[in-house]
PDB file of N, CA and C in Angstrom:
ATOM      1  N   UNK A   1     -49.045  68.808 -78.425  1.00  0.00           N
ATOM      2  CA  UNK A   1     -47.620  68.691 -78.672  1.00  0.00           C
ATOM      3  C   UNK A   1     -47.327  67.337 -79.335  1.00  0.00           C
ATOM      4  N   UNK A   2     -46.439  66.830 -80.675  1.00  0.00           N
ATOM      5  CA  UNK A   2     -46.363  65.843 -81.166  1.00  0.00           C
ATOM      6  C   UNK A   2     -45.216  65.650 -80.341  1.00  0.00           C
ATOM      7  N   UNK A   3     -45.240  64.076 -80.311  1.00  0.00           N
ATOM      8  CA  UNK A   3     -43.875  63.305 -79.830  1.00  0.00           C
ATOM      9  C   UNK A   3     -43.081  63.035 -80.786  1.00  0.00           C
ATOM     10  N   UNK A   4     -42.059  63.666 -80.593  1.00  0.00           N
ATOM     11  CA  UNK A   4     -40.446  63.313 -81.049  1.00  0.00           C
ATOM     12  C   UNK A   4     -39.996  62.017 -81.034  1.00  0.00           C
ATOM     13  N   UNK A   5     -40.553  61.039 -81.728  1.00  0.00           N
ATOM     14  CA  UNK A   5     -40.090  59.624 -81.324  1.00  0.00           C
ATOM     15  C   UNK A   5     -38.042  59.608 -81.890  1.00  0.00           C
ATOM     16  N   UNK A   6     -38.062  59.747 -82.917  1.00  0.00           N
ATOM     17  CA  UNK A   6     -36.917  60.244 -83.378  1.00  0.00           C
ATOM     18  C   UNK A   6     -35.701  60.646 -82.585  1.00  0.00           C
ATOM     19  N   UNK A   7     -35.973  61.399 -81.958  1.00  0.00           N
ATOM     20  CA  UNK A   7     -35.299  62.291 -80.780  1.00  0.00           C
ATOM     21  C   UNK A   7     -34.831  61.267 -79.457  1.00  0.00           C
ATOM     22  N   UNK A   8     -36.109  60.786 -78.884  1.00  0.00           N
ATOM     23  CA  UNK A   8     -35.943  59.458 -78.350  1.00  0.00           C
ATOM     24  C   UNK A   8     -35.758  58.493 -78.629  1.00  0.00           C
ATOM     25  N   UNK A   9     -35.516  57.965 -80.064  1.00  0.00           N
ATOM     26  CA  UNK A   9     -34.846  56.775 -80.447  1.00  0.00           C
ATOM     27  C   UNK A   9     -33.067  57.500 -80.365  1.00  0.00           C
ATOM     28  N   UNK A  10     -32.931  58.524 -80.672  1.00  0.00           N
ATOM     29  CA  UNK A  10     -31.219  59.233 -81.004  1.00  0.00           C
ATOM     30  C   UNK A  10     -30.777  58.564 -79.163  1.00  0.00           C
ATOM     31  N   UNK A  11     -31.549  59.285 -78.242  1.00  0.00           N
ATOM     32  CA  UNK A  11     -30.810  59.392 -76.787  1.00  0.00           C
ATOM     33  C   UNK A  11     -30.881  58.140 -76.355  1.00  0.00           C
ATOM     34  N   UNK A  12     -32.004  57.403 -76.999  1.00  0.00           N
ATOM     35  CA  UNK A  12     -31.233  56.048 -76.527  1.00  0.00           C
ATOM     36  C   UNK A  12     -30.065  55.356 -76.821  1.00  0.00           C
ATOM     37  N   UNK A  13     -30.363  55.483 -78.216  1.00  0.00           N
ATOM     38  CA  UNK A  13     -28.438  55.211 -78.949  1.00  0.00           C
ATOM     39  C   UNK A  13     -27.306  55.828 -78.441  1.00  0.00           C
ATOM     40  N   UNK A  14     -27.576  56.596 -78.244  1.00  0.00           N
ATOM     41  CA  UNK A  14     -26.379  57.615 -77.493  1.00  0.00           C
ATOM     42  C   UNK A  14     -25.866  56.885 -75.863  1.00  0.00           C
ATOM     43  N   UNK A  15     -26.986  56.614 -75.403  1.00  0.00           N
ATOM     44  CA  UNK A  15     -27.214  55.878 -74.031  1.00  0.00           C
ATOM     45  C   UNK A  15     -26.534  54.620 -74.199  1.00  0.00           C
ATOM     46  N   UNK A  16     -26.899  53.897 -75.226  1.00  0.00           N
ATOM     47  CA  UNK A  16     -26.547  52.661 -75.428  1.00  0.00           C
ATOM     48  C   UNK A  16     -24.503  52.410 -75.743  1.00  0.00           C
ATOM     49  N   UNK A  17     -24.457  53.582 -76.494  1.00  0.00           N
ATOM     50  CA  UNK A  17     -23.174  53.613 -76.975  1.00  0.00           C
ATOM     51  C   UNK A  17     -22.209  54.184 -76.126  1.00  0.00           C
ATOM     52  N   UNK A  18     -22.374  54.970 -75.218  1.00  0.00           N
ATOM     53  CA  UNK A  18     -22.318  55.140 -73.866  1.00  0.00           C
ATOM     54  C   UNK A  18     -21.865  54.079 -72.752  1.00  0.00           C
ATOM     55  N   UNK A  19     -23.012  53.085 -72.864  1.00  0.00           N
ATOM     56  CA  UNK A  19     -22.724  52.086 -72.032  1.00  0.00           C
ATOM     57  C   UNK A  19     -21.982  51.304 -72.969  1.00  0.00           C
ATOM     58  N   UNK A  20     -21.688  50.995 -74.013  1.00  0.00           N
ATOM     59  CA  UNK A  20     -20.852  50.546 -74.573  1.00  0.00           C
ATOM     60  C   UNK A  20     -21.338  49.036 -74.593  1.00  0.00           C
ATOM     61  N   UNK A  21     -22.759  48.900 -75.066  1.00  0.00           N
ATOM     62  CA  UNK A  21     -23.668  47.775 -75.220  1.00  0.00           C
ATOM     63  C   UNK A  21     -24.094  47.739 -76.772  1.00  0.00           C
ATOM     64  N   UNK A  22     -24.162  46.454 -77.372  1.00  0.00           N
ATOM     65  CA  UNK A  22     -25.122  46.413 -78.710  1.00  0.00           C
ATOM     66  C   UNK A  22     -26.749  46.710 -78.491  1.00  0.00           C
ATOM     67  N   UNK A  23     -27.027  46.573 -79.252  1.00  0.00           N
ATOM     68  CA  UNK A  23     -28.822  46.344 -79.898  1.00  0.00           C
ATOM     69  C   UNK A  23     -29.061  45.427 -79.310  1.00  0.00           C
ATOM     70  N   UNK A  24     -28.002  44.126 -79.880  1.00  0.00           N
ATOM     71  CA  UNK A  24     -28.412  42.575 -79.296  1.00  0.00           C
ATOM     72  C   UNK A  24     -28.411  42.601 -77.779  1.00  0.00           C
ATOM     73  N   UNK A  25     -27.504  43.026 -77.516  1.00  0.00           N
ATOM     74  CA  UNK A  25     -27.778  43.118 -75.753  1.00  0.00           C
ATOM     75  C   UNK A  25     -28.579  43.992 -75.417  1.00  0.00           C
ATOM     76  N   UNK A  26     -29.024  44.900 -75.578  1.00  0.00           N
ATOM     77  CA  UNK A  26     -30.737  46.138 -75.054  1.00  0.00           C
ATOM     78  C   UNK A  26     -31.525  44.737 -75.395  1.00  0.00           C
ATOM     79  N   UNK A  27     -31.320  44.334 -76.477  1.00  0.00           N
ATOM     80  CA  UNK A  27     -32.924  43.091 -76.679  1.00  0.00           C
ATOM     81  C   UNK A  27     -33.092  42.204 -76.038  1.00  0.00           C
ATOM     82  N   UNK A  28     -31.636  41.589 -75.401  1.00  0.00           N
ATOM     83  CA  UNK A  28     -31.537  40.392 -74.491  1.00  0.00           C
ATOM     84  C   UNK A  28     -31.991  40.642 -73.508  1.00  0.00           C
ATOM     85  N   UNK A  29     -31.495  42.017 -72.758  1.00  0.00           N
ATOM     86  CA  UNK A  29     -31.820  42.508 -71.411  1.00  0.00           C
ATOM     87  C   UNK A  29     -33.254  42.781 -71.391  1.00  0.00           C
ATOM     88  N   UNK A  30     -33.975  43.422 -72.301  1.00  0.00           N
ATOM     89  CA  UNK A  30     -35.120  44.115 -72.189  1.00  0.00           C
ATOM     90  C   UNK A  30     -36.304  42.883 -72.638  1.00  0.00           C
ATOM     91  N   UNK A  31     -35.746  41.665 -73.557  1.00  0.00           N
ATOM     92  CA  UNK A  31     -36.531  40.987 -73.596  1.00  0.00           C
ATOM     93  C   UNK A  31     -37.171  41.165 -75.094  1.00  0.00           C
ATOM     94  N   UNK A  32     -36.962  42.189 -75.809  1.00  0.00           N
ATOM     95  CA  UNK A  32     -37.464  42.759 -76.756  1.00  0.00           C
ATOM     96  C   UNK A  32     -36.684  42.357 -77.812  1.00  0.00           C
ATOM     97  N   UNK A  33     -36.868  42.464 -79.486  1.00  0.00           N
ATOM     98  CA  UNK A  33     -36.332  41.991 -80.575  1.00  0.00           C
ATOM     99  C   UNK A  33     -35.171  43.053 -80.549  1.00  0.00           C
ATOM    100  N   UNK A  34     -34.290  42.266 -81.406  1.00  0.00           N
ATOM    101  CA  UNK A  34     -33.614  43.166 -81.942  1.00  0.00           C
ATOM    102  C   UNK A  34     -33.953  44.169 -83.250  1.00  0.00           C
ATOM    103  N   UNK A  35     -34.643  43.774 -83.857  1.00  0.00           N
ATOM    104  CA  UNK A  35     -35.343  44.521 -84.910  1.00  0.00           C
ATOM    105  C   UNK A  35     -36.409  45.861 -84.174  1.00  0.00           C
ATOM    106  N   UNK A  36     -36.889  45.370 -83.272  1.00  0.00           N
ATOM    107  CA  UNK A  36     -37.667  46.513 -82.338  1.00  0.00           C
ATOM    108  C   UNK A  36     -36.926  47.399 -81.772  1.00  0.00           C
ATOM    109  N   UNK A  37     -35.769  47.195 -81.443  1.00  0.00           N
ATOM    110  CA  UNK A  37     -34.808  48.052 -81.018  1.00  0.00           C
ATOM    111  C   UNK A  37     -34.223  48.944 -81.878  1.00  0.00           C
ATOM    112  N   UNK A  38     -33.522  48.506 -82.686  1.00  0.00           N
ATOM    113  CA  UNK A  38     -33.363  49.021 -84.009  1.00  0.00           C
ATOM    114  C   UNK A  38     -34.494  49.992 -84.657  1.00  0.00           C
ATOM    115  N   UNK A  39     -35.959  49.423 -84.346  1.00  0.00           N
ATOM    116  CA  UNK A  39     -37.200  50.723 -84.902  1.00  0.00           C
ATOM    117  C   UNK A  39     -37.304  51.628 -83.751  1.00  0.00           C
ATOM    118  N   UNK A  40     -36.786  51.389 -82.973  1.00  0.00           N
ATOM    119  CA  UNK A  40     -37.401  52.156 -81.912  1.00  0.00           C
ATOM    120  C   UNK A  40     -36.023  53.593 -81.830  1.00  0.00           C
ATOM    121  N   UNK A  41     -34.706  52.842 -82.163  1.00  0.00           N
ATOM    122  CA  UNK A  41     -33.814  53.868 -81.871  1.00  0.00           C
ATOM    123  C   UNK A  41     -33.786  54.885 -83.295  1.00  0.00           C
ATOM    124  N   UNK A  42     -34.295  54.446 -84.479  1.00  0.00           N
ATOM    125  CA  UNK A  42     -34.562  54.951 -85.649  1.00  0.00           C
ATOM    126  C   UNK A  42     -35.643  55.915 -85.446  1.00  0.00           C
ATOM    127  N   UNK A  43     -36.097  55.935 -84.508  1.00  0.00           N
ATOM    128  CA  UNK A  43     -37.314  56.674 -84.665  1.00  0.00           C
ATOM    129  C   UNK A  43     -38.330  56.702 -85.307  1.00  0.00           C
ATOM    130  N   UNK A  44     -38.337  54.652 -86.033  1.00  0.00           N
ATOM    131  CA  UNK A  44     -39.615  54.723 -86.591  1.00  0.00           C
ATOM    132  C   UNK A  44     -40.618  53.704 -86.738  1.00  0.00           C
ATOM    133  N   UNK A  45     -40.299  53.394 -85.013  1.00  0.00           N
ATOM    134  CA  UNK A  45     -41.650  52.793 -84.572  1.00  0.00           C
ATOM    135  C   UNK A  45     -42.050  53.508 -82.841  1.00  0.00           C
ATOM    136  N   UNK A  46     -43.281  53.470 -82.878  1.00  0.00           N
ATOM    137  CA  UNK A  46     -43.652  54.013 -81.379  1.00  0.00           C
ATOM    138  C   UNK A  46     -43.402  53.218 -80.781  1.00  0.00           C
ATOM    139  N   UNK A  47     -42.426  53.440 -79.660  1.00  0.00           N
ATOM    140  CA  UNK A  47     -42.370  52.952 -78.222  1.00  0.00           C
ATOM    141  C   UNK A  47     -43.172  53.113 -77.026  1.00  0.00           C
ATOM    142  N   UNK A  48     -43.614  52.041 -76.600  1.00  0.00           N
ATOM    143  CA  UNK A  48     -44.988  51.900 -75.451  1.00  0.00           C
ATOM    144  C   UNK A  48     -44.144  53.033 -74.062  1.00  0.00           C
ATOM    145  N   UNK A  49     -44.700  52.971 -73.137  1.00  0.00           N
ATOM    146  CA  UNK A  49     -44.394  53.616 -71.675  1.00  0.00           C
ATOM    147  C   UNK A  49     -43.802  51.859 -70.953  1.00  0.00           C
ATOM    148  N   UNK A  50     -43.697  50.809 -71.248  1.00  0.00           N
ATOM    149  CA  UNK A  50     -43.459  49.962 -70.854  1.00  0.00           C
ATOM    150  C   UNK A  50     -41.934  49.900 -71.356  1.00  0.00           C
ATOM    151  N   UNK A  51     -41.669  49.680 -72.601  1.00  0.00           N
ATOM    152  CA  UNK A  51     -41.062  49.346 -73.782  1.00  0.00           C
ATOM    153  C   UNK A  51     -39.915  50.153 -73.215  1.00  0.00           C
ATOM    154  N   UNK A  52     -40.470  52.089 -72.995  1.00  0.00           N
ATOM    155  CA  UNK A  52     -39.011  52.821 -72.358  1.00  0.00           C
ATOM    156  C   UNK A  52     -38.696  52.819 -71.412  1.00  0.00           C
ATOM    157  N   UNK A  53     -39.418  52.325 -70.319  1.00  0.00           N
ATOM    158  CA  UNK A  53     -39.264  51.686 -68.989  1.00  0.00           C
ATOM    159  C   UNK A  53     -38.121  50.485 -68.750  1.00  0.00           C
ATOM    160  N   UNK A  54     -38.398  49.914 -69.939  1.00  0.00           N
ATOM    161  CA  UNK A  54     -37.761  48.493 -70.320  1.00  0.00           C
ATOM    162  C   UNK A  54     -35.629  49.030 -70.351  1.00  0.00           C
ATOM    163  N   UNK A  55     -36.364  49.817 -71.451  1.00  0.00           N
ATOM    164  CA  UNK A  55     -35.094  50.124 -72.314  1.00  0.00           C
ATOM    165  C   UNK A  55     -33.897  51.456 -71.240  1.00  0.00           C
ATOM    166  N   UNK A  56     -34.827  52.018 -70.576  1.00  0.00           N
ATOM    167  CA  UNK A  56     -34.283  52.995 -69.542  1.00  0.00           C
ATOM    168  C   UNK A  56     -33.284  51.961 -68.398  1.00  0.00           C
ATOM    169  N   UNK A  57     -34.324  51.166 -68.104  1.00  0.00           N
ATOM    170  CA  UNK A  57     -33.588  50.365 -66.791  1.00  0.00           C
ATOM    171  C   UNK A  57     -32.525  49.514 -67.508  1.00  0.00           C
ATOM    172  N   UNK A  58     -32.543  49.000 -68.722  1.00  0.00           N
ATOM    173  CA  UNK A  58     -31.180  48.254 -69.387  1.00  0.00           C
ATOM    174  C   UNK A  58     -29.947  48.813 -69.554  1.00  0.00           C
ATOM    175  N   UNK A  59     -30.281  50.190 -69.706  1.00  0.00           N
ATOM    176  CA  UNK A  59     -28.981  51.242 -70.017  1.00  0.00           C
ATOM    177  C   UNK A  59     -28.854  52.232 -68.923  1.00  0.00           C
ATOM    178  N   UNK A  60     -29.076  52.025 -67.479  1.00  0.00           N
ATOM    179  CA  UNK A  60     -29.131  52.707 -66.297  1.00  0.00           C
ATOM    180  C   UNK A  60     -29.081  54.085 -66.509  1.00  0.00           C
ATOM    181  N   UNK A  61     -30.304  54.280 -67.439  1.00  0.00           N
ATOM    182  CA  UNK A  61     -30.577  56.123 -67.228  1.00  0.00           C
ATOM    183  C   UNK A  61     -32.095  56.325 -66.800  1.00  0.00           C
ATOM    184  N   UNK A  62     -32.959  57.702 -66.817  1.00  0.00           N
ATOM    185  CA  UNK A  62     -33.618  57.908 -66.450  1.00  0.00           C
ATOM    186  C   UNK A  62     -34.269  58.215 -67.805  1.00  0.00           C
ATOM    187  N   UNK A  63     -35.577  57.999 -67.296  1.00  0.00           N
ATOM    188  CA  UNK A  63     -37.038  58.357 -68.654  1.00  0.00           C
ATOM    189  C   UNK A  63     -36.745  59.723 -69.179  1.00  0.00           C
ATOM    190  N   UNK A  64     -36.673  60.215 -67.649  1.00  0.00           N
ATOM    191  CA  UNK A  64     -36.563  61.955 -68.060  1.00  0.00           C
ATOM    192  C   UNK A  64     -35.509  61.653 -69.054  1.00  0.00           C
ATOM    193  N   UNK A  65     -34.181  61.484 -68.763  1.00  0.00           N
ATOM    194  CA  UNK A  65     -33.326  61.313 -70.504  1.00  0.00           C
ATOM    195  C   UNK A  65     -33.730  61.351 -71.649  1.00  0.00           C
ATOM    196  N   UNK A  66     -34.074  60.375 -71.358  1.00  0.00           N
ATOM    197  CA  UNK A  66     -34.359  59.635 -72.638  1.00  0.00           C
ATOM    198  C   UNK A  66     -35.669  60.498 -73.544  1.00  0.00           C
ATOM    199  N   UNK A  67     -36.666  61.180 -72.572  1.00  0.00           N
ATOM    200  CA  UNK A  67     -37.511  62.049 -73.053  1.00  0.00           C
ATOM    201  C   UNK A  67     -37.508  63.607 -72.991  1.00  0.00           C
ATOM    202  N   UNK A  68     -36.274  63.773 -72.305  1.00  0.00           N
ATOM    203  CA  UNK A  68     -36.437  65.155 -72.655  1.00  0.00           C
ATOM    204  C   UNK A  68     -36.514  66.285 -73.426  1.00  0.00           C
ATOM    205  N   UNK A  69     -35.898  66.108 -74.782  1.00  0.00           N
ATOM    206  CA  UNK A  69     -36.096  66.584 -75.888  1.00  0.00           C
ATOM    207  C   UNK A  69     -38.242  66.846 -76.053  1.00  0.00           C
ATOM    208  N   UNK A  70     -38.918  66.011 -75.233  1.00  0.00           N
ATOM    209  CA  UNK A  70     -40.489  65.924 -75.690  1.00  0.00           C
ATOM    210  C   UNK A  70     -41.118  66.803 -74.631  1.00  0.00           C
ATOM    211  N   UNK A  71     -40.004  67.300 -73.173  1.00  0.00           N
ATOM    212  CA  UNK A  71     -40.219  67.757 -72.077  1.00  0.00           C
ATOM    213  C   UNK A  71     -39.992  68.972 -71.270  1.00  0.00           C
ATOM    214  N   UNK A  72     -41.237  69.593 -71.167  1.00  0.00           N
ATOM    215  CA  UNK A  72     -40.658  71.047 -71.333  1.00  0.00           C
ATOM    216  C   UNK A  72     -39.879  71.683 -69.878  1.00  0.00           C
ATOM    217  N   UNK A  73     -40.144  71.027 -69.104  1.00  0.00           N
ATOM    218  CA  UNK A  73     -39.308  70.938 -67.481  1.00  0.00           C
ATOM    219  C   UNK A  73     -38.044  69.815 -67.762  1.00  0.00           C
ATOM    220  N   UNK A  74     -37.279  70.471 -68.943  1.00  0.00           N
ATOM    221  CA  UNK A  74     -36.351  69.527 -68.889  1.00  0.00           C
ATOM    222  C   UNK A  74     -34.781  70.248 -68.460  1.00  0.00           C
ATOM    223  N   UNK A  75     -34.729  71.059 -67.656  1.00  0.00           N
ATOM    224  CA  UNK A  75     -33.751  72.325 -67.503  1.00  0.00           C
ATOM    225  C   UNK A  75     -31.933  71.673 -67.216  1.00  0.00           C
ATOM    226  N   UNK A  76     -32.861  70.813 -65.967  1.00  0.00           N
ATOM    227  CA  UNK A  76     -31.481  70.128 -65.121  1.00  0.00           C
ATOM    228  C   UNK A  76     -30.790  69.129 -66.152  1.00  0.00           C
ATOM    229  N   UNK A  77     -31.365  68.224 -66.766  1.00  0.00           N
ATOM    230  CA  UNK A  77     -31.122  67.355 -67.771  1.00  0.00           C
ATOM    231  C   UNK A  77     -30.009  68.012 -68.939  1.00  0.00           C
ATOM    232  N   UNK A  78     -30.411  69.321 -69.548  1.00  0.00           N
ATOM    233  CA  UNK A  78     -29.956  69.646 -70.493  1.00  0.00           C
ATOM    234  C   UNK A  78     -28.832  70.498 -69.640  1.00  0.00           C
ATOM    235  N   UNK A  79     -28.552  70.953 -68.975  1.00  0.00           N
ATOM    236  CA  UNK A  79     -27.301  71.612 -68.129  1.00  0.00           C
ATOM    237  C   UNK A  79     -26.352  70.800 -67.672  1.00  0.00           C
ATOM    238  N   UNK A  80     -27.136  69.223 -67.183  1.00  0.00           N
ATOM    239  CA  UNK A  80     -25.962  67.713 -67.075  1.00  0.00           C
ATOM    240  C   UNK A  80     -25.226  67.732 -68.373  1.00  0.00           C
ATOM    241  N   UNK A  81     -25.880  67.948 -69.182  1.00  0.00           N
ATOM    242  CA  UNK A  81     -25.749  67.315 -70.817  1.00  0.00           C
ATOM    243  C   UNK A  81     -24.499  68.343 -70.951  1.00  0.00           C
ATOM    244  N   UNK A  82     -24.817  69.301 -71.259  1.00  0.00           N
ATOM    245  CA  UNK A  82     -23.995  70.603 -71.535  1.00  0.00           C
ATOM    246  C   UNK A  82     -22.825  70.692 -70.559  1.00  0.00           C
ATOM    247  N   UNK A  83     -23.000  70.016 -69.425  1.00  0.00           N
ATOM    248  CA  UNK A  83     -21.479  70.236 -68.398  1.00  0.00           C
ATOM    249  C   UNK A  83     -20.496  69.205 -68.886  1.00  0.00           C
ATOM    250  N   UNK A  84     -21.396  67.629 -69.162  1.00  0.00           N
ATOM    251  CA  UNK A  84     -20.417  66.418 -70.146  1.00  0.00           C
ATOM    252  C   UNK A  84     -19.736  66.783 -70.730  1.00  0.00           C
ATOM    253  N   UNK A  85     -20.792  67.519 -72.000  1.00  0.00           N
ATOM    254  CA  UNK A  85     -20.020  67.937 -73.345  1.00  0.00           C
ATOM    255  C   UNK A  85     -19.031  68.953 -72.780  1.00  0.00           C
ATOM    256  N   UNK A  86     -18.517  69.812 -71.823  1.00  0.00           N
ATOM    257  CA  UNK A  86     -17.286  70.532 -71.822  1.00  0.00           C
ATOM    258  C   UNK A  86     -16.469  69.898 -70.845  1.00  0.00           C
ATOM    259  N   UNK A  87     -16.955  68.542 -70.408  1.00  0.00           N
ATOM    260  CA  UNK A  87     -15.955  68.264 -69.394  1.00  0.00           C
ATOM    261  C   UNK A  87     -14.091  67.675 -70.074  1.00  0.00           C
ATOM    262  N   UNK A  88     -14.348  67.230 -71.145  1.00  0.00           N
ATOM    263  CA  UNK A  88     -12.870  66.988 -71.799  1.00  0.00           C
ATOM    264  C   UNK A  88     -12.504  68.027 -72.879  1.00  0.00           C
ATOM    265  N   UNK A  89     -12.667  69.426 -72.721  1.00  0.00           N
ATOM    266  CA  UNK A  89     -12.330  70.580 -73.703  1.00  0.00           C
ATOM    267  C   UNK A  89     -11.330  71.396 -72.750  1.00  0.00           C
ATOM    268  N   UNK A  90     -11.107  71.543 -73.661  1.00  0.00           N
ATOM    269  CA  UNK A  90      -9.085  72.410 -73.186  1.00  0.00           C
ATOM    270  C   UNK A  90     -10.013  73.834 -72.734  1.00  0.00           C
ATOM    271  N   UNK A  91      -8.928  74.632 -72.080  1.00  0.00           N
ATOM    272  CA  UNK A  91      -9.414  75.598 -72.015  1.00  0.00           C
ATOM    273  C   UNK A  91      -9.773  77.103 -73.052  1.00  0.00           C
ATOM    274  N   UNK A  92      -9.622  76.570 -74.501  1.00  0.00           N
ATOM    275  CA  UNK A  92      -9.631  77.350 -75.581  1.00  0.00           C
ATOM    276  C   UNK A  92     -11.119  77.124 -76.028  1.00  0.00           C
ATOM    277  N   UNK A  93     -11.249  75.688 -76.247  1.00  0.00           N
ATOM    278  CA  UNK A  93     -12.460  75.333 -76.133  1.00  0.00           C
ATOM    279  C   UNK A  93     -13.243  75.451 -75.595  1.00  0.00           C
ATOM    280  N   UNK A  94     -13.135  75.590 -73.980  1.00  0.00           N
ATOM    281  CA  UNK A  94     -14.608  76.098 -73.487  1.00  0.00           C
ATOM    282  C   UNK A  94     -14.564  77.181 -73.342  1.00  0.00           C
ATOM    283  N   UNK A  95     -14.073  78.551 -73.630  1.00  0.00           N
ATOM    284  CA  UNK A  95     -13.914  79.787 -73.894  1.00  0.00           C
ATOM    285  C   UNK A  95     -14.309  79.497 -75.165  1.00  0.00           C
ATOM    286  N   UNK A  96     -14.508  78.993 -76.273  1.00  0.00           N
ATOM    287  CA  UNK A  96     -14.713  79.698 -77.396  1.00  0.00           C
ATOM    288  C   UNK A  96     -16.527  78.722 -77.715  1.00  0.00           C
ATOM    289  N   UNK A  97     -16.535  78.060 -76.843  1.00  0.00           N
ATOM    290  CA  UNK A  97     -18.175  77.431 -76.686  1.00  0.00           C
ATOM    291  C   UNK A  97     -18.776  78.059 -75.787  1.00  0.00           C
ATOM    292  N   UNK A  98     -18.559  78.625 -74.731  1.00  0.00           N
ATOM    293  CA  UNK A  98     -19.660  79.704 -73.845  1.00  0.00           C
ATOM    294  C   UNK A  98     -19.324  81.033 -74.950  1.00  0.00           C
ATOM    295  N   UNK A  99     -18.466  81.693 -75.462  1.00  0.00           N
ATOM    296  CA  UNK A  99     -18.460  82.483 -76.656  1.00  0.00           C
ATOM    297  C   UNK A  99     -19.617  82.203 -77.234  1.00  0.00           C
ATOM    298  N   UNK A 100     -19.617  81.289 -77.994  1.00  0.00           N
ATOM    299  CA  UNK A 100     -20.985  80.575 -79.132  1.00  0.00           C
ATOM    300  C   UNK A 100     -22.188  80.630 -78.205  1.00  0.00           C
ATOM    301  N   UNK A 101     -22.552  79.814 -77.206  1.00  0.00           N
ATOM    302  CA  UNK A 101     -23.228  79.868 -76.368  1.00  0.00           C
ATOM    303  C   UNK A 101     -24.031  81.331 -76.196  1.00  0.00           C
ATOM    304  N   UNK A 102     -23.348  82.164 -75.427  1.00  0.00           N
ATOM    305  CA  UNK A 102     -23.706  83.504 -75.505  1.00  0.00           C
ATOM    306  C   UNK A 102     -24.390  84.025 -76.362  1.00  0.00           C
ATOM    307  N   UNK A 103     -23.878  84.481 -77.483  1.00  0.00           N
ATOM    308  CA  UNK A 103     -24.100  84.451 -78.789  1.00  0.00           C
ATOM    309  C   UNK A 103     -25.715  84.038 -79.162  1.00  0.00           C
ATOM    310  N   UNK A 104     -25.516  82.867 -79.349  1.00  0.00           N
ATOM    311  CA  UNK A 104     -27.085  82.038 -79.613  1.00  0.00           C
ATOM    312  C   UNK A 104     -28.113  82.830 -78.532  1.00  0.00           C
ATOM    313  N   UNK A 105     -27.723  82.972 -77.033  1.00  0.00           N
ATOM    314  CA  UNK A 105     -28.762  83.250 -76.725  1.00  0.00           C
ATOM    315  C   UNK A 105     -29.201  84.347 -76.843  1.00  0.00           C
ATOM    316  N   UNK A 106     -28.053  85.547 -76.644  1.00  0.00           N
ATOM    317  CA  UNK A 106     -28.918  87.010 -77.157  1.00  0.00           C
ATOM    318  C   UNK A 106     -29.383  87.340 -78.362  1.00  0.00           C
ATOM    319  N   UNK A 107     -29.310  86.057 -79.646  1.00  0.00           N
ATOM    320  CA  UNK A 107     -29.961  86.027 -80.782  1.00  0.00           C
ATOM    321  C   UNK A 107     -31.425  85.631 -80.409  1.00  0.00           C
ATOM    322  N   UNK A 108     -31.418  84.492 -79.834  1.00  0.00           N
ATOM    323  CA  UNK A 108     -32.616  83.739 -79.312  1.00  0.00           C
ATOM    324  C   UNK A 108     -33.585  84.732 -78.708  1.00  0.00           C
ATOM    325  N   UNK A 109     -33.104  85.542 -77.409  1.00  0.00           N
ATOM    326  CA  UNK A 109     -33.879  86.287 -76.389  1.00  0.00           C
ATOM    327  C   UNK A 109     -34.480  87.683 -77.405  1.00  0.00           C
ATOM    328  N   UNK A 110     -33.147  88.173 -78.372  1.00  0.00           N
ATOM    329  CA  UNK A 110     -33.841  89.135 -79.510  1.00  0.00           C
ATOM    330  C   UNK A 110     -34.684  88.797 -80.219  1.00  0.00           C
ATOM    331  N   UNK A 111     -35.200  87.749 -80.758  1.00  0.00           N
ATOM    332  CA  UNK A 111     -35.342  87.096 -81.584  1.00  0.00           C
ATOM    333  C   UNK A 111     -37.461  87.043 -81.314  1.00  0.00           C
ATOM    334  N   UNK A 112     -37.517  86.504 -80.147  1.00  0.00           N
ATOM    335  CA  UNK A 112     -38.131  86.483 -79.077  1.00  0.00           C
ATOM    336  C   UNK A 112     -38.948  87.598 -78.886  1.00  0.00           C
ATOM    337  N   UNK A 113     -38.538  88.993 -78.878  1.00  0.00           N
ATOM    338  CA  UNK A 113     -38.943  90.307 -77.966  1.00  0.00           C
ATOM    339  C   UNK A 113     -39.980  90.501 -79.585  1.00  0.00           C
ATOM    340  N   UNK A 114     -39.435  90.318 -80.843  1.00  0.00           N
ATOM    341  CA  UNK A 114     -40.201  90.171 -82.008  1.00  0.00           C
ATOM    342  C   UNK A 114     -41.797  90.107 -81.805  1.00  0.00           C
TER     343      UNK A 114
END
């Protein structure tokens, strides 16, 4: 299985912007450059098991986060994710995203039986 560094540079940014922190501060906290931070959330430098250890505990989330996109027991993670994203949608909106939702998956599960 290749690693998604990419993917895990996105959820950290997301994490970061979230906490409503710069680059410069992940680098201060973590000890790390700011330019390393910057490659690392670009997705285009490899990050050590230290490095996301580093960067996990600066932005108070979990590895699993930050790696789940690379993780195939990632179920609970992506159902947190998915309850966020509808927690400020009117009720038209989340009727017309479990709509979509739906949708995708009996494409997916057909898709599949192939």
């Amino acid at each position: 299985m290749e690693i998604d560094y990419k993917a895990i540079g996105q959820r950290i940014k997301i994490a970061r912007i979230k906490k409503d922190i710069t680059q410069d501060q992940v680098a201060e906290i973590t000890g790390l450059s700011n330019p390393h931070v910057s490659n690392v959330e670009t997705g285009s430098t490899k990050p050590s098991l230290p490095t996301i250890i580093k960067i996990a505990n600066a932005l108070s989330v979990s590895v699993d986060e930050l790696l789940c996109d690379n993780i195939i027991h990632s179920k609970a993670i992506f159902e947190k994710e998915l309850s966020e994203l509808l927690e400020d949608c009117s009720d038209k909106e989340t009727y017309a995203i479990v709509e979509i939702a739906k949708t995708i998956k009996a494409v997916f599960r057909k898709t599949l039986e192939l």
